[in-house]
N, C-alpha and C. Protein backbone atom coordinates (compact mmCIF):
# COMPACT_ATOMS: atom_id res chain seq x y z
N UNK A 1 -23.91 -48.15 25.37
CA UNK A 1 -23.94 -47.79 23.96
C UNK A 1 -22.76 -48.42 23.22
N UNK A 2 -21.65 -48.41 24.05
CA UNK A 2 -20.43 -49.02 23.35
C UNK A 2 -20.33 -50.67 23.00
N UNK A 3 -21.18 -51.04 23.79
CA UNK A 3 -21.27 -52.73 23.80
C UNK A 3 -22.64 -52.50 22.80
N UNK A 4 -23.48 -52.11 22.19
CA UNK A 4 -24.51 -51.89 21.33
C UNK A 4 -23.62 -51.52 20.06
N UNK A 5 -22.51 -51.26 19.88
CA UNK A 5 -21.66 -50.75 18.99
C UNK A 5 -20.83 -51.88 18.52
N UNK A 6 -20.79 -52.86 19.51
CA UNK A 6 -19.78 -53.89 19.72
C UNK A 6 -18.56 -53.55 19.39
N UNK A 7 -18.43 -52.80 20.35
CA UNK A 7 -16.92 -52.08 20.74
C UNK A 7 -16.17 -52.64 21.55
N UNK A 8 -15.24 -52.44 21.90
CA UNK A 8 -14.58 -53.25 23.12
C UNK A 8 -13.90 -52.06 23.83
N UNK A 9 -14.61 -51.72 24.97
CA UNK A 9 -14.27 -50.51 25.71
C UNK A 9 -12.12 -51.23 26.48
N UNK A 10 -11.73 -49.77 26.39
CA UNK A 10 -10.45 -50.24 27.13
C UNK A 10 -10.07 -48.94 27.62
N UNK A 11 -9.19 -48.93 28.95
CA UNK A 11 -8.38 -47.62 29.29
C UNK A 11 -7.80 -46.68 28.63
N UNK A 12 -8.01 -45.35 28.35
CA UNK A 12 -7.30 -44.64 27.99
C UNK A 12 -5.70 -44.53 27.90
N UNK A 13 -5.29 -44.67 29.31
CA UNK A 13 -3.80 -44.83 29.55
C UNK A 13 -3.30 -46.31 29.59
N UNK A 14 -3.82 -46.76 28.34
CA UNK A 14 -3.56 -48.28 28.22
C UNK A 14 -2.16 -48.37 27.45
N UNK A 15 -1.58 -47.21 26.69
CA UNK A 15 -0.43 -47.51 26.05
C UNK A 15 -0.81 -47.63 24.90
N UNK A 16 -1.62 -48.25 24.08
CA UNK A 16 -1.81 -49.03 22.86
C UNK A 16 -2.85 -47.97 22.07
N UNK A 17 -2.67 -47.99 20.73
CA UNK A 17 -3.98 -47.66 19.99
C UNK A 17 -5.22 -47.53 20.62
N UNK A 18 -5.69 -46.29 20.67
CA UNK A 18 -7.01 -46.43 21.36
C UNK A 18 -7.66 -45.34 20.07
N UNK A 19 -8.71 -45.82 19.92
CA UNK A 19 -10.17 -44.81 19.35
C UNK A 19 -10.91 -44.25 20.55
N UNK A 20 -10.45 -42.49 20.47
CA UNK A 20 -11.49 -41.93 21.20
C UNK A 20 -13.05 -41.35 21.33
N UNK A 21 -13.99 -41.73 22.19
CA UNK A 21 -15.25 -41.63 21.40
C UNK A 21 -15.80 -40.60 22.88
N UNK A 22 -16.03 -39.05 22.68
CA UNK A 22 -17.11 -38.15 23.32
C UNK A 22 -18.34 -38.30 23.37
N UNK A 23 -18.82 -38.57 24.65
CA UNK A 23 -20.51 -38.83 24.87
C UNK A 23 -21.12 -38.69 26.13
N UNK A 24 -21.92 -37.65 26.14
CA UNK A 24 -22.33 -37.03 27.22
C UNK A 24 -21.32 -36.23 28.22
N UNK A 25 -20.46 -35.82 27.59
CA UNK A 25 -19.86 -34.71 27.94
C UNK A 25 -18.18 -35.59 29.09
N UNK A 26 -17.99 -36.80 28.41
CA UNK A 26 -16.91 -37.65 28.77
C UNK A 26 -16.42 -38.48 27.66
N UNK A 27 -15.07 -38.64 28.18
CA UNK A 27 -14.27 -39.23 26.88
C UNK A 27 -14.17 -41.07 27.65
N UNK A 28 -14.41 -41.98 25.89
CA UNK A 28 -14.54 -43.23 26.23
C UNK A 28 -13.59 -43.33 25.33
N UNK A 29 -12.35 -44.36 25.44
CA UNK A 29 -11.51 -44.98 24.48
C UNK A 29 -12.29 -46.35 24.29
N UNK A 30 -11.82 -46.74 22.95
CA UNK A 30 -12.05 -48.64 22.45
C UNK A 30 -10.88 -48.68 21.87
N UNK A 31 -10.69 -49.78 22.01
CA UNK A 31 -9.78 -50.29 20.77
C UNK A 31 -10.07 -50.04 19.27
N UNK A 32 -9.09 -49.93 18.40
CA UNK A 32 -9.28 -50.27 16.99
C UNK A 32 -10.67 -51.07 16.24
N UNK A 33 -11.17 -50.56 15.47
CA UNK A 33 -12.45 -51.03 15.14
C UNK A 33 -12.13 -50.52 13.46
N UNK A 34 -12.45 -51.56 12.37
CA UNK A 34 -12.58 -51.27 10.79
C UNK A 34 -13.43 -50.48 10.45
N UNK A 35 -14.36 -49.95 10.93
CA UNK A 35 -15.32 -49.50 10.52
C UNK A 35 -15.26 -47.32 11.36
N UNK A 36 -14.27 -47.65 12.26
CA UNK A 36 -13.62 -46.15 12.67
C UNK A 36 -12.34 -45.61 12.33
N UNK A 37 -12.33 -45.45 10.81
CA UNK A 37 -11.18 -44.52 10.52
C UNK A 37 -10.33 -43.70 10.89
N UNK A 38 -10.96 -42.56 12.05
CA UNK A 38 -10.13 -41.64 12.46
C UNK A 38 -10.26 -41.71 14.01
N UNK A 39 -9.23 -40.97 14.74
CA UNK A 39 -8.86 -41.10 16.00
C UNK A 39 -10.02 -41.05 16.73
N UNK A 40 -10.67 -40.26 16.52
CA UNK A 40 -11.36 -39.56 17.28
C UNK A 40 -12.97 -39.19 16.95
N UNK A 41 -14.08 -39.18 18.12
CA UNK A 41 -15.47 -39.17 17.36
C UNK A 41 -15.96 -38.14 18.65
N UNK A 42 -17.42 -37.91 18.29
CA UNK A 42 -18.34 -37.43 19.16
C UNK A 42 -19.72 -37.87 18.71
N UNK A 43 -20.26 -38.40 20.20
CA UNK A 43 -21.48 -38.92 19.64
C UNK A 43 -22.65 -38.40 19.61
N UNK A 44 -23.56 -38.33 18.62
CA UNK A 44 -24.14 -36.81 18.35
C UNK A 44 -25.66 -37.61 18.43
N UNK A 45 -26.38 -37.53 19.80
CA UNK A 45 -27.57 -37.61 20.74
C UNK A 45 -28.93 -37.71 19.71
N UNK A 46 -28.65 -36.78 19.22
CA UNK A 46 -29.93 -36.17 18.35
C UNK A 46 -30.24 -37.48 17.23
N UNK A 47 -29.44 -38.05 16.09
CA UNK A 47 -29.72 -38.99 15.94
C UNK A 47 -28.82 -40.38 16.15
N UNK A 48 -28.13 -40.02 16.75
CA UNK A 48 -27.29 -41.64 17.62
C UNK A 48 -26.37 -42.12 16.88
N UNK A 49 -25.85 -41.25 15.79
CA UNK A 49 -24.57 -41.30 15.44
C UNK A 49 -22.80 -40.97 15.76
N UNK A 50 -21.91 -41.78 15.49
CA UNK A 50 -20.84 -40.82 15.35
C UNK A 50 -20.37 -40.03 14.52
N UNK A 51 -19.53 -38.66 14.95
CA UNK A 51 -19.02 -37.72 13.98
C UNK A 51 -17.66 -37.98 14.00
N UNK A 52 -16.49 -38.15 13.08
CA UNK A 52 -15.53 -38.04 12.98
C UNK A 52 -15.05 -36.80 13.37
N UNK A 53 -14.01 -36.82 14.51
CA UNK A 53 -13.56 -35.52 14.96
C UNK A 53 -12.14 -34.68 14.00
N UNK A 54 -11.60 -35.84 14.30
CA UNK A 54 -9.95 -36.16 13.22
C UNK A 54 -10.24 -36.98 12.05
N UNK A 55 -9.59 -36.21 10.80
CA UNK A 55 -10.32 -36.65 9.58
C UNK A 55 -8.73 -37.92 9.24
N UNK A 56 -8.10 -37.95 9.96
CA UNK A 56 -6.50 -38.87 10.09
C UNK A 56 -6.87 -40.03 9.92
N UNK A 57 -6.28 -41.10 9.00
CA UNK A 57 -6.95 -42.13 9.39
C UNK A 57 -5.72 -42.57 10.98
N UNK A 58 -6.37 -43.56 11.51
CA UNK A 58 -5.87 -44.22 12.57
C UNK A 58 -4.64 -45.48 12.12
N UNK A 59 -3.80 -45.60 12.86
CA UNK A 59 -2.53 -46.49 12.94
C UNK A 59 -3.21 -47.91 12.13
N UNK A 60 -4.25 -48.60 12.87
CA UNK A 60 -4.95 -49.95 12.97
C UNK A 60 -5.30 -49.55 11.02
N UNK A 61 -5.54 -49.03 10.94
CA UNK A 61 -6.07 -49.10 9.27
C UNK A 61 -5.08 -48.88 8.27
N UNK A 62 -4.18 -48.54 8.77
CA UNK A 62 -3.05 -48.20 7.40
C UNK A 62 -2.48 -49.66 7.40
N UNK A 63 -1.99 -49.66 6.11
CA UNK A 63 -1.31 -51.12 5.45
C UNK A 63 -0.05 -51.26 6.28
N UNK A 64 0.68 -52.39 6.71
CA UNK A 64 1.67 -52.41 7.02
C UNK A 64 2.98 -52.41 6.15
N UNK A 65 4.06 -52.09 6.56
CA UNK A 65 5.17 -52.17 5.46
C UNK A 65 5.92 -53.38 5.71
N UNK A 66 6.26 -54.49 5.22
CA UNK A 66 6.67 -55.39 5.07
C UNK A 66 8.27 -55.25 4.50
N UNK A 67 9.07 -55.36 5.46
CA UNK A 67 10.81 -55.69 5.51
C UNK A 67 11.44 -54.12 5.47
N UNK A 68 12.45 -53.73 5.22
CA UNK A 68 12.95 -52.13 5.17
C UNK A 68 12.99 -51.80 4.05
């Protein structure tokens, strides 16, 4: 489903930004994706969507600050 998403699945305990995504009763991290705002999802069977779990946006989407 995650490669149907064109996600790029990666380790949880990878260190780095991860998007967490619940499905079928297990947790999948991806990397950063534009189109997933918040940390965290669950994927909801019935019609094959994700739900935003954390309404936060994620690190990967906020603007960066440029100099101090």
């Amino acid at each position: 489903m995650l490669q149907k998403w064109e996600l790029t699945p990666i380790s949880c305990a990878s260190g780095s930004q991860v998007i967490t995504i619940m499905m079928g009763g297990k947790q999948y991290c991806v990397m950063p994706h534009p189109d997933l705002t918040a940390n965290s999802y669950e994927y909801n069977q019935s019609n094959g969507n994700l739900k935003a779990l954390v309404n936060s946006p994620n690190r990967a989407s906020r603007p960066k600050k440029e100099g101090l």
